[in-house]
Protein backbone atom coordinates (compact mmCIF):
# COMPACT_ATOMS: atom_id res chain seq x y z
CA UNK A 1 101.27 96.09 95.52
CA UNK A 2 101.58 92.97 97.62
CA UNK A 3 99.05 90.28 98.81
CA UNK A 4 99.56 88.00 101.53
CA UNK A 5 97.00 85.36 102.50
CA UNK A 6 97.66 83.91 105.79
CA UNK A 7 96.26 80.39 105.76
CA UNK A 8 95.07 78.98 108.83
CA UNK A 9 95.87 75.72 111.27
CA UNK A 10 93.12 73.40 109.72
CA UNK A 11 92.45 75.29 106.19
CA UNK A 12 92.50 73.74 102.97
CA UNK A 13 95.10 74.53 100.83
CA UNK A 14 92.81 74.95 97.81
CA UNK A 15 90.37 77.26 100.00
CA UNK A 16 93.53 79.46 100.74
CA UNK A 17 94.76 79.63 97.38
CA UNK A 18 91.03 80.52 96.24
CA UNK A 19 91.19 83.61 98.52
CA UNK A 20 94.60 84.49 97.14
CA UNK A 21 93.79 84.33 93.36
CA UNK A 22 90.31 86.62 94.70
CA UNK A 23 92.79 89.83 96.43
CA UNK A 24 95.19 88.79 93.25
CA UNK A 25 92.60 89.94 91.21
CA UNK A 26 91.01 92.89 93.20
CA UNK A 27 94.53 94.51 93.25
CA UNK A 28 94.40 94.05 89.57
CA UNK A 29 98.20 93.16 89.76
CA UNK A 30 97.79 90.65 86.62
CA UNK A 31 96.22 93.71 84.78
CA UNK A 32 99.31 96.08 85.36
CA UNK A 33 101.31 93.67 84.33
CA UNK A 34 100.08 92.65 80.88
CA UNK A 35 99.51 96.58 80.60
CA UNK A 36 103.14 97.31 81.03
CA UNK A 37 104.61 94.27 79.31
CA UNK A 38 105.08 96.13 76.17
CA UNK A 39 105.44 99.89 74.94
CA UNK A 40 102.63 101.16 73.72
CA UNK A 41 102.72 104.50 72.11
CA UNK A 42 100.22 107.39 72.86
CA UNK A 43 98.49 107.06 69.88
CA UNK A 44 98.03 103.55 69.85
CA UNK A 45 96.58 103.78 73.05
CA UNK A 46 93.55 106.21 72.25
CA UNK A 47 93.14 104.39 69.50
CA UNK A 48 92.37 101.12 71.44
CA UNK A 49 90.60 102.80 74.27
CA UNK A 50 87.96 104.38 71.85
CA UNK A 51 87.76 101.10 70.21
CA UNK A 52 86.83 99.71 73.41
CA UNK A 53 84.06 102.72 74.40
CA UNK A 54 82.53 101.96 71.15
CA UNK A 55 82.28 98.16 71.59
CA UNK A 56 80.97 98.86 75.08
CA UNK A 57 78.36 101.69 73.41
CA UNK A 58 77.46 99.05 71.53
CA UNK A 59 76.61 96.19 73.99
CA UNK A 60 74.84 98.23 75.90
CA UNK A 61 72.92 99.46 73.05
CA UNK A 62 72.24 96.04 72.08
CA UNK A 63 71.32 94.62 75.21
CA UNK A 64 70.13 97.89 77.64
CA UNK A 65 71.69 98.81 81.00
């Protein structure tokens, strides 16, 4: 997973490093990384992902869809 923004002759710096930090994110490279910066065990990790459903169920309980 790589991005590479080419920035051109008369561009901004801060309009190129906007477009970087927008494919940074769309790769979802900071995600995988704070995913796999510590073990998490199997059970742990249903655990959390049903806690998340829920609180998900919940907001769009609360607020529709």
């Amino acid at each position: 997973m790589s991005v590479m923004v080419t920035v051109k002759r008369d561009e901004p710096f801060e309009k190129a490093l906007r477009r970087f930090k927008k494919k940074y994110e769309k790769a979802g490279i900071l995600k995988d990384v704070k995913k796999n910066s510590f073990y998490l065990k199997p059970s742990e990790d249903r655990r959390l992902r049903r806690a998340k459903a829920a609180k998900r169920s919940r907001q769009t309980r609360r607020y529709g869809s």
